[in-house]
Protein backbone atom coordinates (compact mmCIF):
# COMPACT_ATOMS: atom_id res chain seq x y z
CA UNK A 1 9.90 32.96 -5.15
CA UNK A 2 10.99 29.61 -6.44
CA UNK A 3 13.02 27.05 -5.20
CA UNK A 4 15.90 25.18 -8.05
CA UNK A 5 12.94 22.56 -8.35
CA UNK A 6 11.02 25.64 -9.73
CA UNK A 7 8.70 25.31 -6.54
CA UNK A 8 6.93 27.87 -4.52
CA UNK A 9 8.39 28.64 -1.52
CA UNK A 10 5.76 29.94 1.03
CA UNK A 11 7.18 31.80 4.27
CA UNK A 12 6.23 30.57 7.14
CA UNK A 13 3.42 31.80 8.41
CA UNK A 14 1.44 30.90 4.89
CA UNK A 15 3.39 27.29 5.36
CA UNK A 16 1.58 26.75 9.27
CA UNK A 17 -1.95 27.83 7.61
CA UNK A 18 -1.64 25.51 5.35
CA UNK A 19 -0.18 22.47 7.53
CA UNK A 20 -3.29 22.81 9.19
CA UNK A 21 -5.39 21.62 6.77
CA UNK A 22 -3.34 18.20 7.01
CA UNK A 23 -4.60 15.47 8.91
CA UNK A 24 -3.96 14.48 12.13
CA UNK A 25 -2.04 11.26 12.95
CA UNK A 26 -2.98 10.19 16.80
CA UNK A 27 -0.41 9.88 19.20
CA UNK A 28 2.15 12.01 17.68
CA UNK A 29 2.56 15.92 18.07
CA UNK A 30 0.66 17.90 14.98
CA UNK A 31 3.11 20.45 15.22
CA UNK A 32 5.53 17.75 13.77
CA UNK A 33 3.82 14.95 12.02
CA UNK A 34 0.60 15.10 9.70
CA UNK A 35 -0.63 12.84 6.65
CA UNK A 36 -2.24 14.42 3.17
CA UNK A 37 -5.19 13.43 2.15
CA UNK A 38 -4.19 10.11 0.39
CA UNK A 39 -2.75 9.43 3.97
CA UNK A 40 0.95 9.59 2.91
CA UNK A 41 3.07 10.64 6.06
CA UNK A 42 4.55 14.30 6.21
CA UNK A 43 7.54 16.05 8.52
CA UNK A 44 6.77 19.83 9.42
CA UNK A 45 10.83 19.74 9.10
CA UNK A 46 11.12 18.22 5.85
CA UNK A 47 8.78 21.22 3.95
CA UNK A 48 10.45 21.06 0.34
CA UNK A 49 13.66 18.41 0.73
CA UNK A 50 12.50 16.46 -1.91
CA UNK A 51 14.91 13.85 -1.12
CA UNK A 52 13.35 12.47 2.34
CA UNK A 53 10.10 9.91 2.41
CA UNK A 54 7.98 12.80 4.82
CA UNK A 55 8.64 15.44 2.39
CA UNK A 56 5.66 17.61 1.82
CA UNK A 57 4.90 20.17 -0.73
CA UNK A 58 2.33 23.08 -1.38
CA UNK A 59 -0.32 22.70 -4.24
CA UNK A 60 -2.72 25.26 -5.27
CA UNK A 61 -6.33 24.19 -6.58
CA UNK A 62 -6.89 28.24 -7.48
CA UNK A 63 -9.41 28.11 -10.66
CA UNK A 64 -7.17 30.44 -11.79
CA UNK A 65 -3.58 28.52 -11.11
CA UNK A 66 -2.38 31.43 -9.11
CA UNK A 67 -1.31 30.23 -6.19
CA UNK A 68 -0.45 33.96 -4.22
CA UNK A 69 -0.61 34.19 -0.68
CA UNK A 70 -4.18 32.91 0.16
CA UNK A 71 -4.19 29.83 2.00
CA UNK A 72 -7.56 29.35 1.48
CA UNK A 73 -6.67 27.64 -2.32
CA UNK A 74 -2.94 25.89 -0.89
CA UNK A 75 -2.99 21.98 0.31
CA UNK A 76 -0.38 20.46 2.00
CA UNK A 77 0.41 17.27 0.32
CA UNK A 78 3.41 14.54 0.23
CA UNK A 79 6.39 15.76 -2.04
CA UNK A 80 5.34 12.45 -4.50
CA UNK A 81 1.94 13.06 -5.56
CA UNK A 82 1.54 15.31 -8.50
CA UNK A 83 -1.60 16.86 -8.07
CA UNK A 84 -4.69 16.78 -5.36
């Protein structure tokens, strides 16, 4: 399923999986606040609002370009980089 964007959305048990694989930031909960690898902030809350600065998106590095329902190929990574 795809968002107007033309984004996958994940449900949200494959969105936690993948959040994580984000990075820690210390002092605030994990639950709520991580950074992608290229340290850019993220909000749990703000999964796919493309509008906000802790947006966050899902990226698949799948050899294939499937991105499905494995976690094991989706990243977690701020809504404005284009690719991991």
């Amino acid at each position: 399923m795809t968002n107007r964007f033309g984004q996958t959305r994940y449900n949200v048990s494959i969105r936690k999986k993948v959040w994580m694989k984000a990075l820690s930031i210390e002092g605030h909960p994990d639950d709520i606040w991580r950074r992608d690898k290229q340290g850019n902030v993220m909000n749990w809350q703000e999964y796919g609002k493309t509008g906000s600065p802790y947006a966050w998106k899902i990226l698949s590095n799948h050899p294939d370009g499937i991105a499905g329902d494995d976690a094991e190929h989706l990243h977690p990574i701020h809504h404005s980089v284009d690719n991991l």
